[in-house]
N, C-alpha and C. Protein backbone atom coordinates (compact mmCIF):
# COMPACT_ATOMS: atom_id res chain seq x y z
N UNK A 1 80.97 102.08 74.40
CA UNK A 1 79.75 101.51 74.95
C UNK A 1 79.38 100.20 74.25
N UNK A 2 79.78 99.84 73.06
CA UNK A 2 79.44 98.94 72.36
C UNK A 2 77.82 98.49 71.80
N UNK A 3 77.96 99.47 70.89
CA UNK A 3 76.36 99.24 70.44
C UNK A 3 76.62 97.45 69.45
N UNK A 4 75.13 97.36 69.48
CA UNK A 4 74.68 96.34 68.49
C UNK A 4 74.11 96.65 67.35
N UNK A 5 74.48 96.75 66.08
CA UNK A 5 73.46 96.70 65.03
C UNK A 5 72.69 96.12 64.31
N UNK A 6 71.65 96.26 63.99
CA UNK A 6 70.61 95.29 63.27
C UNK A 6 69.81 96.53 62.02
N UNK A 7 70.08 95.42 60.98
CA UNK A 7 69.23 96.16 59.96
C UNK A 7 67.98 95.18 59.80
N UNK A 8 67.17 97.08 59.65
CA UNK A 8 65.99 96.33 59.07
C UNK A 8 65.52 96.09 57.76
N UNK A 9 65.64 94.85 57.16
CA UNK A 9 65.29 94.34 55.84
C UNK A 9 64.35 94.64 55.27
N UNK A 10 63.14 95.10 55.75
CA UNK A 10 61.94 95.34 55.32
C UNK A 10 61.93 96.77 54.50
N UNK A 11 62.99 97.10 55.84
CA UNK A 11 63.50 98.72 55.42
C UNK A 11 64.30 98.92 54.08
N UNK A 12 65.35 98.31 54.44
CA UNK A 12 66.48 99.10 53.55
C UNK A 12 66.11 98.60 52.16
N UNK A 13 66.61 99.70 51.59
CA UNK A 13 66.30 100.17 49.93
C UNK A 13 68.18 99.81 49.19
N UNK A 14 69.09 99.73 49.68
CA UNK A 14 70.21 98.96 49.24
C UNK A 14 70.98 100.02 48.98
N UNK A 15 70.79 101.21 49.47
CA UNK A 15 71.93 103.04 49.27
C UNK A 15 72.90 102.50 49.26
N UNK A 16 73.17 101.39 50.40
CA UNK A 16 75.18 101.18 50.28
C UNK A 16 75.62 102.30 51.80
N UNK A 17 75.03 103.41 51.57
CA UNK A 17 75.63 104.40 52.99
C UNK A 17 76.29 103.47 54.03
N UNK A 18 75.35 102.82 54.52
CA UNK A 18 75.73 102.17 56.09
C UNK A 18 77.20 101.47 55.72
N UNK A 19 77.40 100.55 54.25
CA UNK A 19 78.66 99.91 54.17
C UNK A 19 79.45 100.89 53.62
N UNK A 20 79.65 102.19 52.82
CA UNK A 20 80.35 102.64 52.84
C UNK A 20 81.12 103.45 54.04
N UNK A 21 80.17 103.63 55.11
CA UNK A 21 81.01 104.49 56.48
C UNK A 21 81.23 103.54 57.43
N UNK A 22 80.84 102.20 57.53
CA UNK A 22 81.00 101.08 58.13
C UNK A 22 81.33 100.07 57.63
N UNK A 23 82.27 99.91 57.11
CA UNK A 23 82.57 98.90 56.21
C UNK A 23 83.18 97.96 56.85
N UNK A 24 83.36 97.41 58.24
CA UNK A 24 83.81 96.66 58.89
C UNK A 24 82.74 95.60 59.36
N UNK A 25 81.44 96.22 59.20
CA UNK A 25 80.14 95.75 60.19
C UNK A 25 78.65 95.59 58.87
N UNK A 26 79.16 96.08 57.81
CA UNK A 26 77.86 95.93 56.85
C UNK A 26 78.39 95.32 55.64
N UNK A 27 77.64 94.83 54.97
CA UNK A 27 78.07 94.85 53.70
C UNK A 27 76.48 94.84 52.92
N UNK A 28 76.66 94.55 51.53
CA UNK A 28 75.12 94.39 50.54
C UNK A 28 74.90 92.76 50.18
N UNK A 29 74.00 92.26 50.68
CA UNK A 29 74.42 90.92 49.96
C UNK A 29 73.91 90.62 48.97
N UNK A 30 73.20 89.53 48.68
CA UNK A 30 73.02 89.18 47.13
C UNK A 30 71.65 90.29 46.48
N UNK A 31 70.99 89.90 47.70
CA UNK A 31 69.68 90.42 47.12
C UNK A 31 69.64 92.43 47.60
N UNK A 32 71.26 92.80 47.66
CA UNK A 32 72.04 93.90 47.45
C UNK A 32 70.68 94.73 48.44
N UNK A 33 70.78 94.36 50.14
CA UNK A 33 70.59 94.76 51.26
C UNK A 33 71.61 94.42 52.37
N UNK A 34 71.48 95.60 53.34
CA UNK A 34 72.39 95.67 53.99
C UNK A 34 72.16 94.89 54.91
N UNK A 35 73.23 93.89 55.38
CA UNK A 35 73.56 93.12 56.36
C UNK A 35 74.75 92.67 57.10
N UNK A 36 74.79 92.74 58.55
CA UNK A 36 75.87 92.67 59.52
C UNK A 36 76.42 91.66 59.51
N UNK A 37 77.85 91.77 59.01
CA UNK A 37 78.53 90.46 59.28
C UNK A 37 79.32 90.25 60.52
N UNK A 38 79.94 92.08 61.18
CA UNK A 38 80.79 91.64 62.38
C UNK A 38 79.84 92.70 63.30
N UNK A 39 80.07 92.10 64.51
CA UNK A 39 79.50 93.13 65.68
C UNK A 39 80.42 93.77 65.93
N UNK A 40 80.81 94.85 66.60
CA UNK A 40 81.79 95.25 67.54
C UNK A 40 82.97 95.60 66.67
N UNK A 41 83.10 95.68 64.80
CA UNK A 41 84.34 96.11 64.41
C UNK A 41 84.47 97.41 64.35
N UNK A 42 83.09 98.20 64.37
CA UNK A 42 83.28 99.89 64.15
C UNK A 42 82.96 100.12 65.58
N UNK A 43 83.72 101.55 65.31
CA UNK A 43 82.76 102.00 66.90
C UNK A 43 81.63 102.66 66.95
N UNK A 44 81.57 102.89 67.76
CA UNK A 44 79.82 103.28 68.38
C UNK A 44 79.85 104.64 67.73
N UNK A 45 80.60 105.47 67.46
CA UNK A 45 80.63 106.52 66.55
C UNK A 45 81.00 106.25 65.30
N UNK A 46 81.57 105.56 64.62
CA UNK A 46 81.29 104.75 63.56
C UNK A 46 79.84 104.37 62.98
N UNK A 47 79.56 103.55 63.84
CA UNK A 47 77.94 102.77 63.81
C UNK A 47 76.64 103.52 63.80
N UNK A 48 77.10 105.25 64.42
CA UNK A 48 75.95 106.43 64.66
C UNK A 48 75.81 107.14 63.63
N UNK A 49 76.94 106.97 62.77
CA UNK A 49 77.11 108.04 61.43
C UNK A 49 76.77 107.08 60.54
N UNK A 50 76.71 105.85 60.54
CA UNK A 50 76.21 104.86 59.08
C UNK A 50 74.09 104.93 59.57
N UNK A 51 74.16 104.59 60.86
CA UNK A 51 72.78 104.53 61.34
C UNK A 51 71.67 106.03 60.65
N UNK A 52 72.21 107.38 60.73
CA UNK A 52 72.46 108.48 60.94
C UNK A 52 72.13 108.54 59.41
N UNK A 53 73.05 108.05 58.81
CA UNK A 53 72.83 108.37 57.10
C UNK A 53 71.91 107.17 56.29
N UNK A 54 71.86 106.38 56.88
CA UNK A 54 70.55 105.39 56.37
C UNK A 54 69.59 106.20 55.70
N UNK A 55 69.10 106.80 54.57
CA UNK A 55 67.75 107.41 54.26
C UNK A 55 66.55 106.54 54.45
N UNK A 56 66.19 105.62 54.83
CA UNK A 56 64.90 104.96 55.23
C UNK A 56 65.31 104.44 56.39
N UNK A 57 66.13 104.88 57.61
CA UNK A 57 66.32 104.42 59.34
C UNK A 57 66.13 102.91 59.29
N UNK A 58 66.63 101.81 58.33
CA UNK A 58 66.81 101.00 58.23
C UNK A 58 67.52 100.43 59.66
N UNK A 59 68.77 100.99 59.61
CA UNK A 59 69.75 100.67 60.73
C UNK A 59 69.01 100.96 62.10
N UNK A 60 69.31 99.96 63.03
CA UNK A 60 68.89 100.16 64.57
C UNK A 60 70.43 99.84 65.06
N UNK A 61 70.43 100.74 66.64
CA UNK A 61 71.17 100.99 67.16
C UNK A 61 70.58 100.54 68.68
N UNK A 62 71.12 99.15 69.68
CA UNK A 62 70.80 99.49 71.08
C UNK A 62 72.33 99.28 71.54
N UNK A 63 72.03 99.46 72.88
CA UNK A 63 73.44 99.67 73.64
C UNK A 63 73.28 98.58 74.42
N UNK A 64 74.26 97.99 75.27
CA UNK A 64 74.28 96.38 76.09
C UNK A 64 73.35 96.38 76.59
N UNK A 65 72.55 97.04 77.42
CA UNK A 65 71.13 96.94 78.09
C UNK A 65 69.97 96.40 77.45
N UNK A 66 70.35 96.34 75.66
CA UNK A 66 69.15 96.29 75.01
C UNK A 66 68.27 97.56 74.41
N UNK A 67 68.44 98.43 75.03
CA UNK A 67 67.83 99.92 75.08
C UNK A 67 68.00 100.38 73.30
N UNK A 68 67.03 100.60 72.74
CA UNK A 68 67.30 101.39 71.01
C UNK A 68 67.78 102.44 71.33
N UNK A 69 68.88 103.03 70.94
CA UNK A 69 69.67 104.24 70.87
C UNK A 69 69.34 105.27 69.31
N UNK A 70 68.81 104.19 68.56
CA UNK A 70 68.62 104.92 67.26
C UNK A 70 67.91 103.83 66.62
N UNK A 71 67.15 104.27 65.51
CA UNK A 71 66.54 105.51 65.81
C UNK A 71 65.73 105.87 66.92
């Protein structure tokens, strides 16, 4: 289906989760928060299990429509 991800900065607390199960699509950057460097390298089940393990639902999930899938 090809989700989009977007983290929310305000949110994330810097766990690392999302880049360790997505490590194609997140990384930590300086100020060691998570941020998307590729769209479309994990899959959408990939992207549901990093979203999924976020402890503060940092990660958003919509699908091509735009629609939030997660949280």
């Amino acid at each position: 289906m090809a989700y989009t991800a977007k983290v929310d900065r305000s949110l994330c607390i810097g766990s690392g989760d999302c880049t360790r199960i997505a490590a194609k699509t997140f990384q930590l950057d300086a100020e060691n928060k998570s941020t998307v460097i590729v769209q479309g390298a994990d899959s959408d089940e990939t992207l549901m299990e990093a979203a999924q393990t976020c402890p503060v639902a940092a990660v958003l999930l919509t699908d091509p429509t735009g629609a939030q899938v997660y949280p």
